[in-house]
C-alpha atoms as a PDB file:
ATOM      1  CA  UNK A   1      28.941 -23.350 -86.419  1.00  0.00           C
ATOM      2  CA  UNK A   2      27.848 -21.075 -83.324  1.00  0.00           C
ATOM      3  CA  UNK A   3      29.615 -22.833 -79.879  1.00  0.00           C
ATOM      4  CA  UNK A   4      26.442 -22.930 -77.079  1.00  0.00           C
ATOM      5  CA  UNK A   5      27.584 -22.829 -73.566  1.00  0.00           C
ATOM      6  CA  UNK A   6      24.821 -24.285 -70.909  1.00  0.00           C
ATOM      7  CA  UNK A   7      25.267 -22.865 -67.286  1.00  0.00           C
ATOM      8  CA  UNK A   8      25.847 -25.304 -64.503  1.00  0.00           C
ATOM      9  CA  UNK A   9      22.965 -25.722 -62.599  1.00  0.00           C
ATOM     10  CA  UNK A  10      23.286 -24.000 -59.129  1.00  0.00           C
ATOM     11  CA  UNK A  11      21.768 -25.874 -56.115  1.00  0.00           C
ATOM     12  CA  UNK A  12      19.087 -23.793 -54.239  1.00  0.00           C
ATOM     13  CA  UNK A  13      19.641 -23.422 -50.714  1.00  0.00           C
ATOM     14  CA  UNK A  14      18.031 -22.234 -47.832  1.00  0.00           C
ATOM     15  CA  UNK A  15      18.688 -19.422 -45.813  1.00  0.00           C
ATOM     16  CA  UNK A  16      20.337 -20.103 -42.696  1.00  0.00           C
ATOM     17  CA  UNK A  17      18.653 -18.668 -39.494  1.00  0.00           C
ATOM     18  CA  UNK A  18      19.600 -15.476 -37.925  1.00  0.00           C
ATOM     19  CA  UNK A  19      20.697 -16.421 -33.856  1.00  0.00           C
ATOM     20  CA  UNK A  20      19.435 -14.575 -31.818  1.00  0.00           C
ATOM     21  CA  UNK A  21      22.480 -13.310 -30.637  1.00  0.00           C
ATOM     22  CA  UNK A  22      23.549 -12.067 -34.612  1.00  0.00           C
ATOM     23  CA  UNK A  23      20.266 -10.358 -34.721  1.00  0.00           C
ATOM     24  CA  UNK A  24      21.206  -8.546 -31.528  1.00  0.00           C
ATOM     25  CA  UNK A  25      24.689  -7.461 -33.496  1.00  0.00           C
ATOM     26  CA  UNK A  26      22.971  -7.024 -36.947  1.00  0.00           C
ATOM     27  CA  UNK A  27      20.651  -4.340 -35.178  1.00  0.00           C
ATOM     28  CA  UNK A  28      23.023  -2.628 -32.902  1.00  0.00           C
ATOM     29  CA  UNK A  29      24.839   0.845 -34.498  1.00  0.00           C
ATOM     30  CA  UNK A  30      27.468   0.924 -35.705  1.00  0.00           C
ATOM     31  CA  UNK A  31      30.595   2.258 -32.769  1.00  0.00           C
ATOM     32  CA  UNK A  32      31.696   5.559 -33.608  1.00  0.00           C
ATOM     33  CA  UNK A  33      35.395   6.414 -32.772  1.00  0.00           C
ATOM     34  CA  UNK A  34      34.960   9.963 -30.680  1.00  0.00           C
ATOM     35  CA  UNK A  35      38.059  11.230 -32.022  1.00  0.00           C
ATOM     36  CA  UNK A  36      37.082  10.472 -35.610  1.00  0.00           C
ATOM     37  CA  UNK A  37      34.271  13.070 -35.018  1.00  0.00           C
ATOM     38  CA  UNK A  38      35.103  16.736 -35.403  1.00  0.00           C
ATOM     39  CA  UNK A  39      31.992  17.658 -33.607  1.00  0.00           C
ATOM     40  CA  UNK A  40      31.965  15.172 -30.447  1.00  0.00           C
ATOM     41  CA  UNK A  41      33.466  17.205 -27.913  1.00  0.00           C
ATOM     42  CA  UNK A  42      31.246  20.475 -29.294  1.00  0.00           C
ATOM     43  CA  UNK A  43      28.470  19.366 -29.210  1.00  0.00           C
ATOM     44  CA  UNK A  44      25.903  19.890 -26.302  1.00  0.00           C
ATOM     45  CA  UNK A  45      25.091  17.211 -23.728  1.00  0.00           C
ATOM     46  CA  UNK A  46      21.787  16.112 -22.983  1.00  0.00           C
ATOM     47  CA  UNK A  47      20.276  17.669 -19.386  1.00  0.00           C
ATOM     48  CA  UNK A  48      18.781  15.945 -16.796  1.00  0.00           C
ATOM     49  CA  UNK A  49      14.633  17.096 -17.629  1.00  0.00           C
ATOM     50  CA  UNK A  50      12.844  17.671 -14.541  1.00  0.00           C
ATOM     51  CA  UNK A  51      10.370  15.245 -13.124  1.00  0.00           C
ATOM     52  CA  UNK A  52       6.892  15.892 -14.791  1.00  0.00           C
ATOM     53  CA  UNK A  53       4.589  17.906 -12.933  1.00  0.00           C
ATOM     54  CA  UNK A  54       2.271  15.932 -10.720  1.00  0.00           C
ATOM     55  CA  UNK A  55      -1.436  16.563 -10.849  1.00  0.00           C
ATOM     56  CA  UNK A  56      -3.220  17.686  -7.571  1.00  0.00           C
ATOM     57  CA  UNK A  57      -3.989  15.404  -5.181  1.00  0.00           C
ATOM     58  CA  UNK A  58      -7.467  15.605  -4.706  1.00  0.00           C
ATOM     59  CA  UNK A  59      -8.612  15.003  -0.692  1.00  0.00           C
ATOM     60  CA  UNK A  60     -12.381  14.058  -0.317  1.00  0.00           C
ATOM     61  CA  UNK A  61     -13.973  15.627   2.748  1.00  0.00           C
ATOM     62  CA  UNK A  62     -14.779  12.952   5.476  1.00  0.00           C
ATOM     63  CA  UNK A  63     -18.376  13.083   6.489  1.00  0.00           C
ATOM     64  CA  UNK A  64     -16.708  13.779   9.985  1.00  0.00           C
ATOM     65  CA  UNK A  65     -15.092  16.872   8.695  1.00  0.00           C
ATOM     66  CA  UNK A  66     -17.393  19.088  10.736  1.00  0.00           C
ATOM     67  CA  UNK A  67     -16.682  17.440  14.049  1.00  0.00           C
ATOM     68  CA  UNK A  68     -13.165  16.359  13.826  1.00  0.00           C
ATOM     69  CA  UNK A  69     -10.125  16.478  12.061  1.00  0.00           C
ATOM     70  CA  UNK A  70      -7.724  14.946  14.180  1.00  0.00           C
ATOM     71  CA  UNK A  71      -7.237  12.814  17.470  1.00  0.00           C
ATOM     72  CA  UNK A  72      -7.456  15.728  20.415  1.00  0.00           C
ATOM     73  CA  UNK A  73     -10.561  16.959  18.356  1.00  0.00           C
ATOM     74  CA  UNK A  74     -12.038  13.615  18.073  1.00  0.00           C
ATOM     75  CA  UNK A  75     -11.562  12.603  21.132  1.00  0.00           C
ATOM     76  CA  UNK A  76     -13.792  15.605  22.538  1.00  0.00           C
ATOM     77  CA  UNK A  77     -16.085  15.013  20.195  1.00  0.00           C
ATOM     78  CA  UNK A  78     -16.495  11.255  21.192  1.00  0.00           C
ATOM     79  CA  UNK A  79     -17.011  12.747  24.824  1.00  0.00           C
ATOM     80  CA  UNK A  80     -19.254  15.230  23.789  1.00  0.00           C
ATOM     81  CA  UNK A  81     -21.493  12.933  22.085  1.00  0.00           C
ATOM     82  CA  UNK A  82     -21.199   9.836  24.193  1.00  0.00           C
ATOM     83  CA  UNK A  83     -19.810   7.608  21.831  1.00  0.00           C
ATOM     84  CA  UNK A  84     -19.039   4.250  23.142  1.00  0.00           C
ATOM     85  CA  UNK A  85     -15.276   3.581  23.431  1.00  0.00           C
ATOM     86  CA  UNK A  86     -15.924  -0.003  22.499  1.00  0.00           C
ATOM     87  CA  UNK A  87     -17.856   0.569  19.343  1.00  0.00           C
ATOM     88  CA  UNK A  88     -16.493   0.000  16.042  1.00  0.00           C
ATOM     89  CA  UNK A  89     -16.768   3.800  14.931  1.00  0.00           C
ATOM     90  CA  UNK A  90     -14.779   4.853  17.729  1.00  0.00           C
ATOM     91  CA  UNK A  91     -12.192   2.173  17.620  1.00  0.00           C
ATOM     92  CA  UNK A  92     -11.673   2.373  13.500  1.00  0.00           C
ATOM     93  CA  UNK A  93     -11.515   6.672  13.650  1.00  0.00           C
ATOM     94  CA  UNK A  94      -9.414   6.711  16.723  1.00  0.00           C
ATOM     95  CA  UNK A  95      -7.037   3.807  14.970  1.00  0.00           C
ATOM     96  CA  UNK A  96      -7.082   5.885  11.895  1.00  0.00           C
ATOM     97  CA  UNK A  97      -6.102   9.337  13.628  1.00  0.00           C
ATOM     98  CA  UNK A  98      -3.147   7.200  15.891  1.00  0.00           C
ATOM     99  CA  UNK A  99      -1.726   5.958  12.728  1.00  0.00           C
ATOM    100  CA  UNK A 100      -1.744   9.349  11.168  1.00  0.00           C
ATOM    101  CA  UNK A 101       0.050  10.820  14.162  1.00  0.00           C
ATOM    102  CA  UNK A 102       2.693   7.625  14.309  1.00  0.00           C
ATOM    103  CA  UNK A 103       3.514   8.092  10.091  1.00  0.00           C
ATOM    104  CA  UNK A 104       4.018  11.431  10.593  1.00  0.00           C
ATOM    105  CA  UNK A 105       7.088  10.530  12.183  1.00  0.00           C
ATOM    106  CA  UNK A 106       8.119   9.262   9.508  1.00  0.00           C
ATOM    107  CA  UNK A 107       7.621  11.874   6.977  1.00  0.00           C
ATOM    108  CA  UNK A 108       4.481  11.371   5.806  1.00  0.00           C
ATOM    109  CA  UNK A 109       1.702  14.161   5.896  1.00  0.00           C
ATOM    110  CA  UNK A 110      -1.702  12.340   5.499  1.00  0.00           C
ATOM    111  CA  UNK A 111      -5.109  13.146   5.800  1.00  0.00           C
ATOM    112  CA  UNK A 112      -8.085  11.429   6.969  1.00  0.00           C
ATOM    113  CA  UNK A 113     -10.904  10.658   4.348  1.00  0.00           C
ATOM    114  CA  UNK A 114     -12.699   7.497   5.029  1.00  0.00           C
ATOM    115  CA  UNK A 115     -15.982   7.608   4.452  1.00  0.00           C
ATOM    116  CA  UNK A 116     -19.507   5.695   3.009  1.00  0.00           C
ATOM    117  CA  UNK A 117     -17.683   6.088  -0.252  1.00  0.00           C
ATOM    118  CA  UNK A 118     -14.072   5.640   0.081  1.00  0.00           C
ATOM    119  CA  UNK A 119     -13.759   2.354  -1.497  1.00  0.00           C
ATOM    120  CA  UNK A 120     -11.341   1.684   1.693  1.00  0.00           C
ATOM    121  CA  UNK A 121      -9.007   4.292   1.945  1.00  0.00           C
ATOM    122  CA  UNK A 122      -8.788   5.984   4.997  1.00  0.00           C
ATOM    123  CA  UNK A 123      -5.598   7.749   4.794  1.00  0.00           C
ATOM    124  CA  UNK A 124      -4.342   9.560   1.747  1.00  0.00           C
ATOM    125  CA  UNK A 125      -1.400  12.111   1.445  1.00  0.00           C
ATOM    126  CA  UNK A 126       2.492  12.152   0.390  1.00  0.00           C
ATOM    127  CA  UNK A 127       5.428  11.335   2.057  1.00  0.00           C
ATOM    128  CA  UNK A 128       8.804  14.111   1.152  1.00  0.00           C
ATOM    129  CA  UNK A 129      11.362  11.413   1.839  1.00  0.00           C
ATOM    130  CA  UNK A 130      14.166  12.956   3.862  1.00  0.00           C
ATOM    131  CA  UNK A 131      18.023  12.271   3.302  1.00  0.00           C
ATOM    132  CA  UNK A 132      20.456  12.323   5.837  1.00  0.00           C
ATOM    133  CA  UNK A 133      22.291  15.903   5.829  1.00  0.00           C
ATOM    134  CA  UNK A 134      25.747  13.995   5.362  1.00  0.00           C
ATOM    135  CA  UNK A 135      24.638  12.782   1.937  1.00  0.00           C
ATOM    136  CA  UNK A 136      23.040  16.008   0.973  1.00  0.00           C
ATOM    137  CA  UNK A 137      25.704  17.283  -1.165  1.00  0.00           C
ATOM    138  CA  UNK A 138      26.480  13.913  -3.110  1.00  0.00           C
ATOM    139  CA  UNK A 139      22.972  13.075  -4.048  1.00  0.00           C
ATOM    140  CA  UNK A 140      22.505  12.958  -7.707  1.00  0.00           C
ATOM    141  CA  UNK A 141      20.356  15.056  -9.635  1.00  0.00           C
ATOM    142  CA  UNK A 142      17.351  12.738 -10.161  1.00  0.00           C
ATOM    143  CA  UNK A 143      17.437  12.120  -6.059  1.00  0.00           C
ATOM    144  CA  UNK A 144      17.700  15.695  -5.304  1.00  0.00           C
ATOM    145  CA  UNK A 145      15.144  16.543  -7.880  1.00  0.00           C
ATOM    146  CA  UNK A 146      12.680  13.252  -6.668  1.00  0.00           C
ATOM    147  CA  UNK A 147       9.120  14.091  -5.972  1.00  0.00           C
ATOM    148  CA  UNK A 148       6.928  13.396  -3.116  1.00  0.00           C
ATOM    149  CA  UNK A 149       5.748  10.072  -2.892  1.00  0.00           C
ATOM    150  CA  UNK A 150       1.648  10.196  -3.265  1.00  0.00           C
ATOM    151  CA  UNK A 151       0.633   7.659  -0.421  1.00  0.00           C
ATOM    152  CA  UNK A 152      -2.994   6.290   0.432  1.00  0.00           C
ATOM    153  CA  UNK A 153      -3.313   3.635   3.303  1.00  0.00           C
ATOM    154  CA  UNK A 154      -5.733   1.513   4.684  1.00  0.00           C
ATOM    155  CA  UNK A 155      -6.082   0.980   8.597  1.00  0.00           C
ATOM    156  CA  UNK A 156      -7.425  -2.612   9.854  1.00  0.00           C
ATOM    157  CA  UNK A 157      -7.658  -2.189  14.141  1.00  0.00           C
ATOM    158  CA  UNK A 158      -7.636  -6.444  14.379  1.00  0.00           C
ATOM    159  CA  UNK A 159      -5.798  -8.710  16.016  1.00  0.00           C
ATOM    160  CA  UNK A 160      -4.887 -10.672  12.973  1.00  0.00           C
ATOM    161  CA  UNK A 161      -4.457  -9.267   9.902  1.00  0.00           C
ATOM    162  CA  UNK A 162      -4.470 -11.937   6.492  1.00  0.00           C
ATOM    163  CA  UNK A 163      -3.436 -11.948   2.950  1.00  0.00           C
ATOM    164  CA  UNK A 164      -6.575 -10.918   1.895  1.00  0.00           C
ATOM    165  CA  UNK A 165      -6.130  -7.730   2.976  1.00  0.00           C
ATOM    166  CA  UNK A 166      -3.630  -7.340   0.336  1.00  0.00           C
ATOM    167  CA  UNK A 167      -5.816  -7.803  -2.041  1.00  0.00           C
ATOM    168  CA  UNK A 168      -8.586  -5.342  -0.591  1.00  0.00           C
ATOM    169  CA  UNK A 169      -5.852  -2.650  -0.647  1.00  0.00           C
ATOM    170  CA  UNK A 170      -5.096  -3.684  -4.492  1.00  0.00           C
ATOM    171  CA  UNK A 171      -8.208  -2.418  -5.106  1.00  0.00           C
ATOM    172  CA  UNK A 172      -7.852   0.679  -3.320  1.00  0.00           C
ATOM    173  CA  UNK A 173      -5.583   1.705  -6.090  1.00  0.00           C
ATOM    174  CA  UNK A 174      -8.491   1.430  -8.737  1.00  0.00           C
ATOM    175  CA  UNK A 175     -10.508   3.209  -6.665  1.00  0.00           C
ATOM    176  CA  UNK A 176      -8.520   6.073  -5.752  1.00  0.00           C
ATOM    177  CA  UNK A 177      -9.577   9.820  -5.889  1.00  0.00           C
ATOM    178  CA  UNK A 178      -9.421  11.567  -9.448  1.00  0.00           C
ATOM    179  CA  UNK A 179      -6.938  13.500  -9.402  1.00  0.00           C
ATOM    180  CA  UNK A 180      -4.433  10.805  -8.026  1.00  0.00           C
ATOM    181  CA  UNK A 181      -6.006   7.627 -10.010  1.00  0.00           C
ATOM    182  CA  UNK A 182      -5.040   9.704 -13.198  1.00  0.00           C
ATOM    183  CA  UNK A 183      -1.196   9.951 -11.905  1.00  0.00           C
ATOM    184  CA  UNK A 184      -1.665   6.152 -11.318  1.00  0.00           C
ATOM    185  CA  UNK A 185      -2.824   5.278 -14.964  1.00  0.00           C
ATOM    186  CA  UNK A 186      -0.387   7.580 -16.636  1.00  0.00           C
ATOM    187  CA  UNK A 187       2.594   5.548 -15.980  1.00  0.00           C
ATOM    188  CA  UNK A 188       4.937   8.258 -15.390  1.00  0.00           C
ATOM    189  CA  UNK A 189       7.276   8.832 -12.404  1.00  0.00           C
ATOM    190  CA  UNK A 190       6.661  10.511  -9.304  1.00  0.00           C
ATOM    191  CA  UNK A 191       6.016   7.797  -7.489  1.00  0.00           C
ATOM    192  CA  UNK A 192       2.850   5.753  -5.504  1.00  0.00           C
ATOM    193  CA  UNK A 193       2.397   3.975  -2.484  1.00  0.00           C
ATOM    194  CA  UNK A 194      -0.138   2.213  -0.704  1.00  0.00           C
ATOM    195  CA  UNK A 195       0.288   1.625   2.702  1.00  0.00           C
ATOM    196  CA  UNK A 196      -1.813  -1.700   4.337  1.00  0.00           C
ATOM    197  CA  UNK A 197      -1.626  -0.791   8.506  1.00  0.00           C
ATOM    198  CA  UNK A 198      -2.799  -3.103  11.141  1.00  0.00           C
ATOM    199  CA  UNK A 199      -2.121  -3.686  14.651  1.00  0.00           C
ATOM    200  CA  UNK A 200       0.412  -6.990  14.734  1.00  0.00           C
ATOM    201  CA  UNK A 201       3.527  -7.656  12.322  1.00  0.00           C
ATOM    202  CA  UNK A 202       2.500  -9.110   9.450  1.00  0.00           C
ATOM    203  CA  UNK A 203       2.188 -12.853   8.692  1.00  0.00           C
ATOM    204  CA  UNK A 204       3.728 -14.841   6.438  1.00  0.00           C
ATOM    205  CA  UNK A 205       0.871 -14.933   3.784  1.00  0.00           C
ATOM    206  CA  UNK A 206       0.607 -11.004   3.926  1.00  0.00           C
ATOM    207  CA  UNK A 207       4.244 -10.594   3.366  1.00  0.00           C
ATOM    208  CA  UNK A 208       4.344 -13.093   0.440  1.00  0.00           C
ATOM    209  CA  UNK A 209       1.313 -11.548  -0.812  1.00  0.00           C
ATOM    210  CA  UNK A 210       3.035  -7.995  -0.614  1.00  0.00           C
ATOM    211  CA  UNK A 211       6.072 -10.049  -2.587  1.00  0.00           C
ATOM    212  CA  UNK A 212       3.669 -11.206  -5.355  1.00  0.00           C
ATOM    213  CA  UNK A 213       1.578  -7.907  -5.854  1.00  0.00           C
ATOM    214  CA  UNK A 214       2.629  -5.767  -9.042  1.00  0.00           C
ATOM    215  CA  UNK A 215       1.621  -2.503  -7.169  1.00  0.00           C
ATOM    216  CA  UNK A 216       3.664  -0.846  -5.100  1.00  0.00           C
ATOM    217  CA  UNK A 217       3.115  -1.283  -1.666  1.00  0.00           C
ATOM    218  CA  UNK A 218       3.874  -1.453   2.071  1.00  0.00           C
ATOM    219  CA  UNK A 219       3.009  -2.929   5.270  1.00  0.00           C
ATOM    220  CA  UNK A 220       3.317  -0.781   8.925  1.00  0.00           C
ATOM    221  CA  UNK A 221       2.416  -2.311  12.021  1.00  0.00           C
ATOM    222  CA  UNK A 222       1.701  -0.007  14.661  1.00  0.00           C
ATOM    223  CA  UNK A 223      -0.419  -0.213  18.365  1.00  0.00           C
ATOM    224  CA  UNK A 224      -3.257   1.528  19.082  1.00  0.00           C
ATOM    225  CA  UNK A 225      -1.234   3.857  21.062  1.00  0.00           C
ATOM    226  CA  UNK A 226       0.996   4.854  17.766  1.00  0.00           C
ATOM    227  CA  UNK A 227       3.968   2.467  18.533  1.00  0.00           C
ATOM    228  CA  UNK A 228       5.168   1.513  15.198  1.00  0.00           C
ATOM    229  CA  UNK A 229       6.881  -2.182  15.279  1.00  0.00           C
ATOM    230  CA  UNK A 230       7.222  -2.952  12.115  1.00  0.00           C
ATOM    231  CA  UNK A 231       7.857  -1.271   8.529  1.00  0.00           C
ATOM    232  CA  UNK A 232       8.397  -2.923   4.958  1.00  0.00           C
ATOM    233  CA  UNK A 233       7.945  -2.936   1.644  1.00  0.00           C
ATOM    234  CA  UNK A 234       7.568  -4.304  -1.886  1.00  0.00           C
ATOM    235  CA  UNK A 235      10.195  -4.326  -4.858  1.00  0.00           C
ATOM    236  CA  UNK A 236       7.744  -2.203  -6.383  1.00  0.00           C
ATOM    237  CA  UNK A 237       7.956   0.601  -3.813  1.00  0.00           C
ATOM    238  CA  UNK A 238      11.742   0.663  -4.112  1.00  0.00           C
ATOM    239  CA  UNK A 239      11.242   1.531  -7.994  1.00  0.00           C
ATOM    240  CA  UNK A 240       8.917   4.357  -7.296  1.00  0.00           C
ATOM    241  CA  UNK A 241      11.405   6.069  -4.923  1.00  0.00           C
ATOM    242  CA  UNK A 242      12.206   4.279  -1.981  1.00  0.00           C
ATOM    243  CA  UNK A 243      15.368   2.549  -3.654  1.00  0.00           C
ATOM    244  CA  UNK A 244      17.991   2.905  -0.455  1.00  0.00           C
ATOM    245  CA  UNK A 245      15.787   3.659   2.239  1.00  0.00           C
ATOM    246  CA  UNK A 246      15.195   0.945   4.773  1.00  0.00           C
ATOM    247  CA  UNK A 247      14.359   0.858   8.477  1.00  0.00           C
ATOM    248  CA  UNK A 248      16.330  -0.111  11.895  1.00  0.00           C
ATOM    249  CA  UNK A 249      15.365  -0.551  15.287  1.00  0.00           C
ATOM    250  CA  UNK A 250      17.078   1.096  18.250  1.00  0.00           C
ATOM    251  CA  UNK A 251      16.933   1.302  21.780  1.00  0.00           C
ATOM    252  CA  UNK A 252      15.305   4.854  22.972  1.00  0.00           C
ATOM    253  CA  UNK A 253      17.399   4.390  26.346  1.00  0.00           C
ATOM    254  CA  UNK A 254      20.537   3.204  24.546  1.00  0.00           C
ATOM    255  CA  UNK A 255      20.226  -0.216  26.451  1.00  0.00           C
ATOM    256  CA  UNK A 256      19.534  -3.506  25.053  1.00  0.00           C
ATOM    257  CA  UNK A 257      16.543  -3.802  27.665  1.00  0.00           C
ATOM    258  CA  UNK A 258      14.900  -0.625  27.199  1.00  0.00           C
ATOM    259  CA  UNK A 259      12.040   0.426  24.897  1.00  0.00           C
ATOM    260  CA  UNK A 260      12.229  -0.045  21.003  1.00  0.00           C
ATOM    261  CA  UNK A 261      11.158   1.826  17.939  1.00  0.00           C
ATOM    262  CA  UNK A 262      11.569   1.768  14.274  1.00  0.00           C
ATOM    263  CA  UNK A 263      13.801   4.491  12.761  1.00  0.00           C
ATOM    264  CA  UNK A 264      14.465   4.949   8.725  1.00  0.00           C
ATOM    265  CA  UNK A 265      17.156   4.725   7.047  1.00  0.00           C
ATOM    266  CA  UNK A 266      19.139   6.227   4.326  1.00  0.00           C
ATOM    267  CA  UNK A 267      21.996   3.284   2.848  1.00  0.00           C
ATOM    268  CA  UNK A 268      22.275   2.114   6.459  1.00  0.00           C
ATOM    269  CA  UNK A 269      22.258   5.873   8.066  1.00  0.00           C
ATOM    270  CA  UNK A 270      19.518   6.655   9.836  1.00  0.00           C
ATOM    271  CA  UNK A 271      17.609   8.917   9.159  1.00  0.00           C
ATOM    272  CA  UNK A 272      15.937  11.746  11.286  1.00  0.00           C
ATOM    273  CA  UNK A 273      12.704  12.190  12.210  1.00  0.00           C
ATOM    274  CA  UNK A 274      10.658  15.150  10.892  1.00  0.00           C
ATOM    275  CA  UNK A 275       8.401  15.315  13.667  1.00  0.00           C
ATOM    276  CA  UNK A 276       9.696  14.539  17.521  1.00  0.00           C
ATOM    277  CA  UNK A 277      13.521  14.366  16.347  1.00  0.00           C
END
């Protein structure tokens, strides 16, 4: 007689879940020992790649271009032509060519082109941010190598500047010239900035709004006579270049009492001014 043998049943079970922190493990590669590699000290190191190259800026010509292209020229065209000091042409271009002058202080080399069309942009340019000459020769290679930032700003000559300006500048990013809307919808580097200027510091609903917004952006107040009181900025704008920079205020007399201005800064050092020291 033939012996049959039956096989014990086995259970079914399921699977138990992968954690999430397994998974991480289960997916990560394997660690390679250096020295167990006969090629790891040969073999070439990856280079730092240059940043991409930017696209040109395109500037739109100003329907004022004929008459004026900066504050002495407007202001002899205004007297040529008789314009009212008080009307709103005269106070928004002479606001606009003031804050021009006052950024340029900064850095920043903007043009004017507001106009019927400029879906509120009245400023539009790049800023070379400048290191202090004591850091020059530690910088790394992607802050030596760090392109201008593209900048457009929006100037608002009133007394009391609100949130929703925020949002009007926003949408001064979708309408931006060609040629710098198509570095903005890329998504590479090179960095953007808008720039929301108005006469008094901002309030507490701008600057939360500035917190909230996911474009990169800043806020400058600055007089009508190109005193600039006040300069910040979004998280944003640090991680499209301005990560380290900040700004100060110091006396111009070197007393306590005497007149202020805003200076920028370099990881607390200030930094110099590329126009008027």
């Amino acid at each position: 007689m033939r012996a049959v043998f039956l096989r014990r049943p086995v259970p079914f079970r399921l699977p138990l879940p992968i954690s999430p922190l397994r998974r991480t493990f289960a997916s990560a590669s394997p660690e390679v020992n250096p020295e167990s590699t006969p090629n790891a000290h040969n073999s070439p190191q990856p280079q730092p790649q240059p940043p991409p190259e930017q696209p040109p800026l395109i500037y739109p010509n100003p329907a004022s271009a004929p008459h004026h292209t900066g504050l002495p020229s407007f202001l002899a065209y205004a007297e040529r032509t008789n314009l009212d000091p008080s009307s709103t042409v005269y106070v928004g271009t002479h606001f606009e060519y003031t804050v021009q002058l006052a950024l340029a202080r900064f850095g920043l080399d903007l043009r004017r082109v507001g106009g019927a069309s400029d879906c509120g942009i009245d400023l539009l340019g790049t800023w070379a941010l400048p290191f202090p000459s004591s850091h020059s020769s530690s910088l790394s290679g992607a802050a030596a190598a760090l392109s201008p930032l593209r900048v457009l700003a929006q100037c608002k000559a009133v007394q009391r500047p609100g949130p929703h300006f925020i949002r009007e500048l926003e949408g001064a990013f979708v309408g931006a010239p060609a040629g710098w809307r198509a570095w903005t919808e890329s998504g590479r580097g090179g960095g953007i900035l808008g720039l929301l200027v108005a006469e008094k510091p901002a309030t507490k609903g701008i600057r939360e709004a500035l917190a909230r917004s996911r474009w990169p952006m800043g806020f400058v107040a600055c007089s009508r006579v190109g005193e600039v009181s006040q300069f910040l900025w979004n998280r944003r704008a640090e991680e499209e270049g301005l990560e380290g920079f900040g700004v100060a205020v110091r006396y111009v007399d070197g007393d306590s009492g005497g007149k202020k201005e805003v200076v920028l800064t370099w990881k607390g050092e200030r930094v110099s001014s590329v126009r008027g020291g």
